[in-house]
Protein backbone atom coordinates (compact mmCIF):
# COMPACT_ATOMS: atom_id res chain seq x y z
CA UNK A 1 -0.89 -56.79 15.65
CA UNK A 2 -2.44 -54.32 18.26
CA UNK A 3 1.07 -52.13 17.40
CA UNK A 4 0.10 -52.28 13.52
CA UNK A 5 -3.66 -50.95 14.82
CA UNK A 6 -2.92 -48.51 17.16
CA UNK A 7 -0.04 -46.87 14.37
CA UNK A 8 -3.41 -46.76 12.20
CA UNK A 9 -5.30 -44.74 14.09
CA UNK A 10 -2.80 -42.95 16.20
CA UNK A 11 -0.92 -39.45 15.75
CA UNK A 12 -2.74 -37.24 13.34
CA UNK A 13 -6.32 -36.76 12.00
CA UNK A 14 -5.77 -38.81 9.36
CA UNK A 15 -6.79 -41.94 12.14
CA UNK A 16 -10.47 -40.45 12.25
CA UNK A 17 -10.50 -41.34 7.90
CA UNK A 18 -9.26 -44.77 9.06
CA UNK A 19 -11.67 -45.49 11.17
CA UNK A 20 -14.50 -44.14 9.00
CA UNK A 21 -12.45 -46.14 5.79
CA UNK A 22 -12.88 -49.39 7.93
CA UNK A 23 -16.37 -49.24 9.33
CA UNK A 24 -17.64 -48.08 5.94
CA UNK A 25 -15.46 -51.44 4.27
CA UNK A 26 -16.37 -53.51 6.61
CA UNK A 27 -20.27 -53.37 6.06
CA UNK A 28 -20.57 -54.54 2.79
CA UNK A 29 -16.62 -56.88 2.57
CA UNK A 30 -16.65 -58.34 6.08
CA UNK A 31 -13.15 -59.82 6.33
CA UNK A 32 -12.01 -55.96 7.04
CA UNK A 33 -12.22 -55.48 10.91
CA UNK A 34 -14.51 -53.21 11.77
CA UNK A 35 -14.92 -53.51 15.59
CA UNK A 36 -11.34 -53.96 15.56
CA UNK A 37 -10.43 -50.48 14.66
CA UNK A 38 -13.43 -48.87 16.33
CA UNK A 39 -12.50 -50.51 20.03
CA UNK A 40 -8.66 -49.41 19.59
CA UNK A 41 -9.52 -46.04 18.52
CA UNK A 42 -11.51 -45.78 21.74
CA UNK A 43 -8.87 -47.46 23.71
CA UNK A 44 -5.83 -44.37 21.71
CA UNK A 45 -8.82 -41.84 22.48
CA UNK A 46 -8.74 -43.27 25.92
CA UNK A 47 -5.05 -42.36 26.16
CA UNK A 48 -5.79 -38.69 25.51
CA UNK A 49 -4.46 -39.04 21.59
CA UNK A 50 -7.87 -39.01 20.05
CA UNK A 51 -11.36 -37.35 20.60
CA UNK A 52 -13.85 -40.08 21.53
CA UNK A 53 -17.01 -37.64 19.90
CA UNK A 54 -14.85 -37.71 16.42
CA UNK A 55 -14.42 -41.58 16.45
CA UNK A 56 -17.94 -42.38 17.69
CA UNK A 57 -18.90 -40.09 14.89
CA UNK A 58 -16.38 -41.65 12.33
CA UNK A 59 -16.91 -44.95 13.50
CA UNK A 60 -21.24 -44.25 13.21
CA UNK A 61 -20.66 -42.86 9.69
CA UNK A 62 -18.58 -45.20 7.83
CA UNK A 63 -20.66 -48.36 9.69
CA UNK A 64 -24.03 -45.82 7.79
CA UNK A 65 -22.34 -45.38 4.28
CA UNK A 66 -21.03 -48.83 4.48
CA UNK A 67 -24.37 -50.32 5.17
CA UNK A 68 -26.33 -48.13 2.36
CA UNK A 69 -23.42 -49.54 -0.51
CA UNK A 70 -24.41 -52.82 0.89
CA UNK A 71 -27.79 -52.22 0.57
CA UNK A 72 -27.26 -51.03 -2.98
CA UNK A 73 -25.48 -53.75 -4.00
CA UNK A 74 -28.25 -55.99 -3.44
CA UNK A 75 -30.16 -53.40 -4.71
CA UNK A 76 -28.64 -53.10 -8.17
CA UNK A 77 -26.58 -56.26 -8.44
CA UNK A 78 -28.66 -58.64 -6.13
CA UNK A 79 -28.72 -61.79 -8.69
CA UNK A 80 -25.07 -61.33 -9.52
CA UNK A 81 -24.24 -61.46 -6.66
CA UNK A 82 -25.37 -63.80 -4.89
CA UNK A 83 -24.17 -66.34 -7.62
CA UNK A 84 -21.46 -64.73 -7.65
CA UNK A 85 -20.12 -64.20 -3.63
CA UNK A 86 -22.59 -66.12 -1.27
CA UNK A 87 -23.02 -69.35 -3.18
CA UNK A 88 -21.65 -71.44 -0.44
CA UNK A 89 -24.16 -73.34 1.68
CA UNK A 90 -23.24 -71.40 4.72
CA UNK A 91 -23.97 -67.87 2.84
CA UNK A 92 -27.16 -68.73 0.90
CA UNK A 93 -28.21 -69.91 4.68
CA UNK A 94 -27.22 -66.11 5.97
CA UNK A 95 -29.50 -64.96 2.95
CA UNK A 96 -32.56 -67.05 3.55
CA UNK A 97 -32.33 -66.00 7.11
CA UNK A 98 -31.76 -62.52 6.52
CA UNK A 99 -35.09 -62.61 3.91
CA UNK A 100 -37.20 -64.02 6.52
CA UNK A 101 -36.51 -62.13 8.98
CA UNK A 102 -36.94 -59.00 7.12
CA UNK A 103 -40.30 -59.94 6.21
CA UNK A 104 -41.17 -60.31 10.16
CA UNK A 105 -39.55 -57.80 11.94
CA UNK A 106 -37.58 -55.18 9.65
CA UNK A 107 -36.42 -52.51 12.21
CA UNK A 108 -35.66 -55.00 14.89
CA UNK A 109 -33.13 -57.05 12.62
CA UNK A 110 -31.60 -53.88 10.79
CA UNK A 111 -30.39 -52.86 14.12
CA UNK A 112 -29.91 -56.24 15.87
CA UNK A 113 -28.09 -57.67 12.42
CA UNK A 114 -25.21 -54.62 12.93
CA UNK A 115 -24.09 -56.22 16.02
CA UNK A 116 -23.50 -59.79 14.28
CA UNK A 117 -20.68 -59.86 11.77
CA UNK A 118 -21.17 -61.64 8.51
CA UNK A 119 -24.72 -60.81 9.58
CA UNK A 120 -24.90 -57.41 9.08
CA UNK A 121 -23.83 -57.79 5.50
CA UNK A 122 -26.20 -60.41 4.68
CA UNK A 123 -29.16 -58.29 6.32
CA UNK A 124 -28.10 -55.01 4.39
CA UNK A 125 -28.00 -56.61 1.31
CA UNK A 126 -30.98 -58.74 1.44
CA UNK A 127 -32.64 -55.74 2.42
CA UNK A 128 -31.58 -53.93 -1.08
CA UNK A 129 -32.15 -57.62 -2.96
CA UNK A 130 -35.76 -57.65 -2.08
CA UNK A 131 -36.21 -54.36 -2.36
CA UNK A 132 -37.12 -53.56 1.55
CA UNK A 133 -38.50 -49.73 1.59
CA UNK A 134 -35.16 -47.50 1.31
CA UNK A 135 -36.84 -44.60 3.23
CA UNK A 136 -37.42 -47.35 6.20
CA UNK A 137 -34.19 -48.56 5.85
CA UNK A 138 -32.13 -45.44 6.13
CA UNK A 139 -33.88 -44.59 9.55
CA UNK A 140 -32.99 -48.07 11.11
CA UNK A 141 -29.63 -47.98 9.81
CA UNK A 142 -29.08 -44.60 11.50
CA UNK A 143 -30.22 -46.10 14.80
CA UNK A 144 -28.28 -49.17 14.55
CA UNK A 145 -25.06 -47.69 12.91
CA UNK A 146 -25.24 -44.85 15.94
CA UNK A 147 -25.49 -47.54 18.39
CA UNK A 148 -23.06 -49.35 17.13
CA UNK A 149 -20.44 -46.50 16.69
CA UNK A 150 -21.21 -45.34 20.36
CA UNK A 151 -20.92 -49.03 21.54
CA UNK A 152 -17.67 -50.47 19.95
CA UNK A 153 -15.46 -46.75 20.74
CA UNK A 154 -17.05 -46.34 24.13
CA UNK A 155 -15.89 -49.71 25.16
CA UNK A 156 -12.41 -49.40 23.92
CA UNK A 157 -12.29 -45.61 25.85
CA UNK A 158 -13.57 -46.89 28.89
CA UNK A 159 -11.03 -50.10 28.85
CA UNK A 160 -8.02 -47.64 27.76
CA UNK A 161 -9.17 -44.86 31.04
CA UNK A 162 -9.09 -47.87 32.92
CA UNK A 163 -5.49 -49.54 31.82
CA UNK A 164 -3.96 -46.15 30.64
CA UNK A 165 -0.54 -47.34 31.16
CA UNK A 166 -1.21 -50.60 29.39
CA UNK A 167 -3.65 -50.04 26.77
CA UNK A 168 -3.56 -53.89 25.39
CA UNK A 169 -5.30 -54.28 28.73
CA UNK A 170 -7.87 -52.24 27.86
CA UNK A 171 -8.25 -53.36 24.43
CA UNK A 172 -8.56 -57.16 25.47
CA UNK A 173 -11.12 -56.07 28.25
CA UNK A 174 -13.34 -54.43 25.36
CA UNK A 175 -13.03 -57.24 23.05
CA UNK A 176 -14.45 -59.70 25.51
CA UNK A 177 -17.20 -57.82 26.41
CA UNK A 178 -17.52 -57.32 22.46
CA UNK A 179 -17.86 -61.16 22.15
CA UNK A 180 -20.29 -61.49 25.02
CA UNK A 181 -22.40 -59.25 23.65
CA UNK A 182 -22.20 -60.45 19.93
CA UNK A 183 -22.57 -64.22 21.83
CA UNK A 184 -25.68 -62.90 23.90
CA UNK A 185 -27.19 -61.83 20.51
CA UNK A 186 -26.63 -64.81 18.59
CA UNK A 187 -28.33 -66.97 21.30
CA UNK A 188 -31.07 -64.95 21.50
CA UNK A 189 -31.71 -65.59 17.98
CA UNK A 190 -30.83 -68.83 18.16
CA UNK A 191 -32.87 -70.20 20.36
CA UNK A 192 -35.93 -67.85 19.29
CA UNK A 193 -35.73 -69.74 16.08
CA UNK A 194 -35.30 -73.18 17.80
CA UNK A 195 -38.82 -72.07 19.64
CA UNK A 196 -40.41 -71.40 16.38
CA UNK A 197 -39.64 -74.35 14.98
CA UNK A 198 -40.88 -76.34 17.64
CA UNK A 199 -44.13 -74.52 18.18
């Protein structure tokens, strides 16, 4: 599999489109793997095959575009929708969440919500379903999508510097710290909501 990844954005410029392709997919059809392809392309960029500003800035941009179709999906086509794709208990769950937490603390989720997969998509289209302030929305999205673009190729560059003559080293040692943080996150929230409850 990390063969198949690498060949994808490996060799020509054409692997900077990838990685936009994917990021921008993955925000709004999460079963495409976003951090995936960001973290390798930092691990080939790593390797001297890639420039880690164009993938941070491919990566940034697609996760941006991805997020605003996302948001106009719910937007445009919120009611569909959700009958349509997030009718399982599990989903509508996501949505409810999302909605709440919207209402509480907007910027803080946009950005926090790009770091949680599945997440991401229900807060950016939640955010277009009931009809959060676009204008608002583009400016968080910015933040979080530049975070996130920095964060997910940095750690694959930094892993493939450090294992250049085994890059799947490098890549394994980003993806863990990938989960942790993703883990951290989803505790956080986790158990703030768990105090809420309670109090």
């Amino acid at each position: 599999m990390f063969d198949s990844i690498v060949d994808a954005v490996s060799g020509s410029s054409w692997s900077y489109v990838v990685v936009f392709a994917v990021a921008m997919v993955d925000a709004f059809f999460p079963i495409v793997p976003g951090e995936t392809v960001a973290i390798t392309a930092g691990v080939v960029a790593g390797a001297g095959d890639l420039n880690v500003v164009v993938c941070v800035l491919a990566a940034a941009t697609g996760a941006f575009v991805g997020d605003n179709i996302s948001y106009g999906i719910g937007h445009f086509f919120g009611e569909r929708t959700v009958n349509r794709f997030f009718s399982s208990q599990k989903a509508k769950d996501r949505i409810a969440w999302a909605e709440g937490q919207l209402e509480k603390r907007g910027a803080y989720i946009i950005t926090v919500a790009r770091f949680i997969p599945g997440g991401r998509t229900a807060t950016t289209f939640t955010a277009g379903y009931v009809e959060f302030p676009w204008r608002r929305f583009l400016l968080f999205d910015a933040i979080a999508a530049s975070i996130w673009g920095s964060y997910t190729v940095l750690l694959g560059y930094i892993g493939g510097k450090q294992f250049e003559e085994q890059p799947w080293k490098g890549l394994l040692l980003a993806f863990v710290l990938a989960l942790s943080v993703t883990g951290v996150v989803e505790a956080v929230r986790y158990l703030r909501e768990r105090r809420r409850r309670t109090a």
